[in-house]
PDB file of N, CA and C in Angstrom:
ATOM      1  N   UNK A   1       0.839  -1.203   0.000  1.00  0.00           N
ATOM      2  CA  UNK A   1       0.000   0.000   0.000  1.00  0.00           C
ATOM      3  C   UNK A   1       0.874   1.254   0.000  1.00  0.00           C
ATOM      4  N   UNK A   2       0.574   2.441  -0.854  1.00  0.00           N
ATOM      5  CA  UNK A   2       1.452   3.461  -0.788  1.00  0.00           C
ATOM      6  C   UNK A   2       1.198   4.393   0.017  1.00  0.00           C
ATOM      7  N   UNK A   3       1.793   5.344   0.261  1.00  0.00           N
ATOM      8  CA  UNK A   3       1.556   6.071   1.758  1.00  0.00           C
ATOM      9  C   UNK A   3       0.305   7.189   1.061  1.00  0.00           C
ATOM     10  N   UNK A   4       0.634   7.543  -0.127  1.00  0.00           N
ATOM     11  CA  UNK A   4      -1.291   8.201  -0.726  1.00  0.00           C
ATOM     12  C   UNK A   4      -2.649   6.879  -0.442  1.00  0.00           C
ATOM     13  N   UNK A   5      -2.405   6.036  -0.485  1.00  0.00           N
ATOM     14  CA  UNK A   5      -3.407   5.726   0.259  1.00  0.00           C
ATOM     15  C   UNK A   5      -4.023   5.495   1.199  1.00  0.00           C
ATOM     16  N   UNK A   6      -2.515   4.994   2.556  1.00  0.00           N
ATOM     17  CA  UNK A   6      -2.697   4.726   3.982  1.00  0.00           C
ATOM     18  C   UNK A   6      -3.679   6.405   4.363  1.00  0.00           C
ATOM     19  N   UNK A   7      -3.467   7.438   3.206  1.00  0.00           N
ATOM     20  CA  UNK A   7      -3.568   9.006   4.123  1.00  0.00           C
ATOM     21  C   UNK A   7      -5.164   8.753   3.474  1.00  0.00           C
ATOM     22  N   UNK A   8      -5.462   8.433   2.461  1.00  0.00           N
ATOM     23  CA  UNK A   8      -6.842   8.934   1.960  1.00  0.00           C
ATOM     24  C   UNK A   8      -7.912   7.949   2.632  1.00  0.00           C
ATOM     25  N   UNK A   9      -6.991   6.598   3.449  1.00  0.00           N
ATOM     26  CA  UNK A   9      -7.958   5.680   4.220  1.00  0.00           C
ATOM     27  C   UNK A   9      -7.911   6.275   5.623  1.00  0.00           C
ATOM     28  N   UNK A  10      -7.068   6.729   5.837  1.00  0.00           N
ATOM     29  CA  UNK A  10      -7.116   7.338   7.296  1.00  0.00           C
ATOM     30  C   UNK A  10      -8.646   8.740   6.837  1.00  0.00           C
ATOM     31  N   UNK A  11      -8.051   9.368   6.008  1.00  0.00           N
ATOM     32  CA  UNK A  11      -9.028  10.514   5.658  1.00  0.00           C
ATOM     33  C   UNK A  11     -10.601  10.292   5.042  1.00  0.00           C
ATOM     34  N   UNK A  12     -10.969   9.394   5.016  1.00  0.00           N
ATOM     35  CA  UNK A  12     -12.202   8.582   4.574  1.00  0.00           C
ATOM     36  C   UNK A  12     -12.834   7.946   6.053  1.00  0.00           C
ATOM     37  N   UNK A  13     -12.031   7.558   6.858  1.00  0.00           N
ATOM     38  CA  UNK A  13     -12.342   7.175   7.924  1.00  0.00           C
ATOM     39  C   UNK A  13     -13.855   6.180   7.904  1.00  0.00           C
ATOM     40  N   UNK A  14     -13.535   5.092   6.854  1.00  0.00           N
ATOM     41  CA  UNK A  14     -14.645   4.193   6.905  1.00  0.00           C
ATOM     42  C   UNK A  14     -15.650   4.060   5.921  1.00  0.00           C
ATOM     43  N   UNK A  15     -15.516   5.306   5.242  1.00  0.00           N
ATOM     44  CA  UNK A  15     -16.941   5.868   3.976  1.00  0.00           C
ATOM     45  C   UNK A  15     -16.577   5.013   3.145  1.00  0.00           C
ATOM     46  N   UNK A  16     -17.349   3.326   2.655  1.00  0.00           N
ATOM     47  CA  UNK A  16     -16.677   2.549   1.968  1.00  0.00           C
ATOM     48  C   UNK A  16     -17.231   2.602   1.109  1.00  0.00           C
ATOM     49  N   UNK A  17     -18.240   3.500   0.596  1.00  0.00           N
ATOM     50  CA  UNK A  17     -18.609   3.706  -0.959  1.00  0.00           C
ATOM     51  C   UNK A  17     -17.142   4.514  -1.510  1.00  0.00           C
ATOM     52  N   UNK A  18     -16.647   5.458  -0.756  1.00  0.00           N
ATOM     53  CA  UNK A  18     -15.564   6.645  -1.524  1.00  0.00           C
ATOM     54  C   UNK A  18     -14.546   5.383  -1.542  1.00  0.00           C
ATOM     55  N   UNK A  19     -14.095   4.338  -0.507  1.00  0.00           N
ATOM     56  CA  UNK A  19     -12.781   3.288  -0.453  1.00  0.00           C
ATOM     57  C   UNK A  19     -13.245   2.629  -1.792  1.00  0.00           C
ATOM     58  N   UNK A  20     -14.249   2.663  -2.019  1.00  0.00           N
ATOM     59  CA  UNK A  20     -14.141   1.514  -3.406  1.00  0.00           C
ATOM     60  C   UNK A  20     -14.041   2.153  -4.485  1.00  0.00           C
ATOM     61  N   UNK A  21     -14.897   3.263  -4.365  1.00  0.00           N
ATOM     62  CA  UNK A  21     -14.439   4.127  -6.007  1.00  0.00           C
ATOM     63  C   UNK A  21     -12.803   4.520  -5.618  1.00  0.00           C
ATOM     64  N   UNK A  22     -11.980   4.589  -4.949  1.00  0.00           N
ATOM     65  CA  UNK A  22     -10.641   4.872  -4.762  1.00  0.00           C
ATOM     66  C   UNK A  22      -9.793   3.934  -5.014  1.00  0.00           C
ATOM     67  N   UNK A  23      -9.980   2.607  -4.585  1.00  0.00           N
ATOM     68  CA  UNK A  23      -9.669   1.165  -4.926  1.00  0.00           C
ATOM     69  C   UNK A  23     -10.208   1.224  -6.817  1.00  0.00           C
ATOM     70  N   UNK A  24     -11.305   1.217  -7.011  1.00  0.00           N
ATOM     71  CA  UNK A  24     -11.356   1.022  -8.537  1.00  0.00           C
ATOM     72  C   UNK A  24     -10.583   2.078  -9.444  1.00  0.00           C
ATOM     73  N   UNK A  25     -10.153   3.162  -8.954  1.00  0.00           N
ATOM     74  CA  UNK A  25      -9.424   4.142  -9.424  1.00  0.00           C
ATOM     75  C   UNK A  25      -7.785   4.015  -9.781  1.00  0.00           C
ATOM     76  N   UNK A  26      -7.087   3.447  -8.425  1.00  0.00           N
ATOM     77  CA  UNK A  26      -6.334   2.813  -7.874  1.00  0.00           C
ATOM     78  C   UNK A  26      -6.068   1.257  -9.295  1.00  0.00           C
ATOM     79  N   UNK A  27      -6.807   0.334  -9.461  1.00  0.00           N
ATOM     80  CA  UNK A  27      -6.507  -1.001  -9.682  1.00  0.00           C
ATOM     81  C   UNK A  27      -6.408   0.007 -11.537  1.00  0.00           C
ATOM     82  N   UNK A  28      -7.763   0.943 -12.262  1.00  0.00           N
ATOM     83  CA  UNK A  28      -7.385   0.871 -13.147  1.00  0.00           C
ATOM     84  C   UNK A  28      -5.577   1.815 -13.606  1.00  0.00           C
ATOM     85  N   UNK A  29      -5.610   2.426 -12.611  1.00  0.00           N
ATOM     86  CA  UNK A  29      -3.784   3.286 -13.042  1.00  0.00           C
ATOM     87  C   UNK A  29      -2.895   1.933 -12.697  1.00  0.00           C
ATOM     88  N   UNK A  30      -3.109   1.235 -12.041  1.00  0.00           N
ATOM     89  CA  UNK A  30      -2.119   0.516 -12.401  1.00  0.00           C
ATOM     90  C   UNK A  30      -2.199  -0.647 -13.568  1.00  0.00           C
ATOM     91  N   UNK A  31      -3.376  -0.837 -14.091  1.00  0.00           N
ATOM     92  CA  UNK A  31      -3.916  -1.301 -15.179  1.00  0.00           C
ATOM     93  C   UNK A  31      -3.235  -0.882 -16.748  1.00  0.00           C
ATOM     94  N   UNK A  32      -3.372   0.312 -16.429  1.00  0.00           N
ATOM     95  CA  UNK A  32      -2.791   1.546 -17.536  1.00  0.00           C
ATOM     96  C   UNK A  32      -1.637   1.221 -17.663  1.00  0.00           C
ATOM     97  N   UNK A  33      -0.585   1.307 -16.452  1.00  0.00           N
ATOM     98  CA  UNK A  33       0.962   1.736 -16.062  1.00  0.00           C
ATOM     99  C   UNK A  33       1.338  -0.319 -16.682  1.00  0.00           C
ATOM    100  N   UNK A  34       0.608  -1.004 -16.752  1.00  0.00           N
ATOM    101  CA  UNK A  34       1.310  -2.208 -17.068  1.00  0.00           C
ATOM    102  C   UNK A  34       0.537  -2.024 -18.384  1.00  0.00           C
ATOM    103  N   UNK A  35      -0.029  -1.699 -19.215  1.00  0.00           N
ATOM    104  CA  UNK A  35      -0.017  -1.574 -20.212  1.00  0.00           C
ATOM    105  C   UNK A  35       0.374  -0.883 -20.988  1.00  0.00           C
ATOM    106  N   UNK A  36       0.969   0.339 -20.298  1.00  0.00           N
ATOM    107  CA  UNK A  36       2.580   1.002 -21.176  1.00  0.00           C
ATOM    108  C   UNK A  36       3.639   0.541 -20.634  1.00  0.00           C
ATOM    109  N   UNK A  37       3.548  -0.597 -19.933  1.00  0.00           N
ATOM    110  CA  UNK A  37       5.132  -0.965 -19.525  1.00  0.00           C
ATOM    111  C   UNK A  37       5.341  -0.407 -18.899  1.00  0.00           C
ATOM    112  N   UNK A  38       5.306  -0.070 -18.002  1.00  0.00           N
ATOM    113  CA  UNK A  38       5.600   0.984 -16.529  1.00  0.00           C
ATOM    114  C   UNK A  38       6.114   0.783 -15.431  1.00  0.00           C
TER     115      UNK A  38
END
């Protein structure tokens, strides 16, 4: 986990509709970043 997210889960404090659109946000950049080789 990178430390932008430990802060935006601390800063969400539980709101697990915003953790999942952040998680789906999250899975597609790294989606992207291995599909330019990254």
């Amino acid at each position: 986990m990178s430390i932008g997210a430990i802060f935006i889960n601390k800063k969400l404090k539980g709101n697990k509709t915003m953790k999942k659109k952040y998680m789906i946000l999250s899975n597609n950049s790294k989606n992207v970043a291995r599909s330019y080789g990254l």
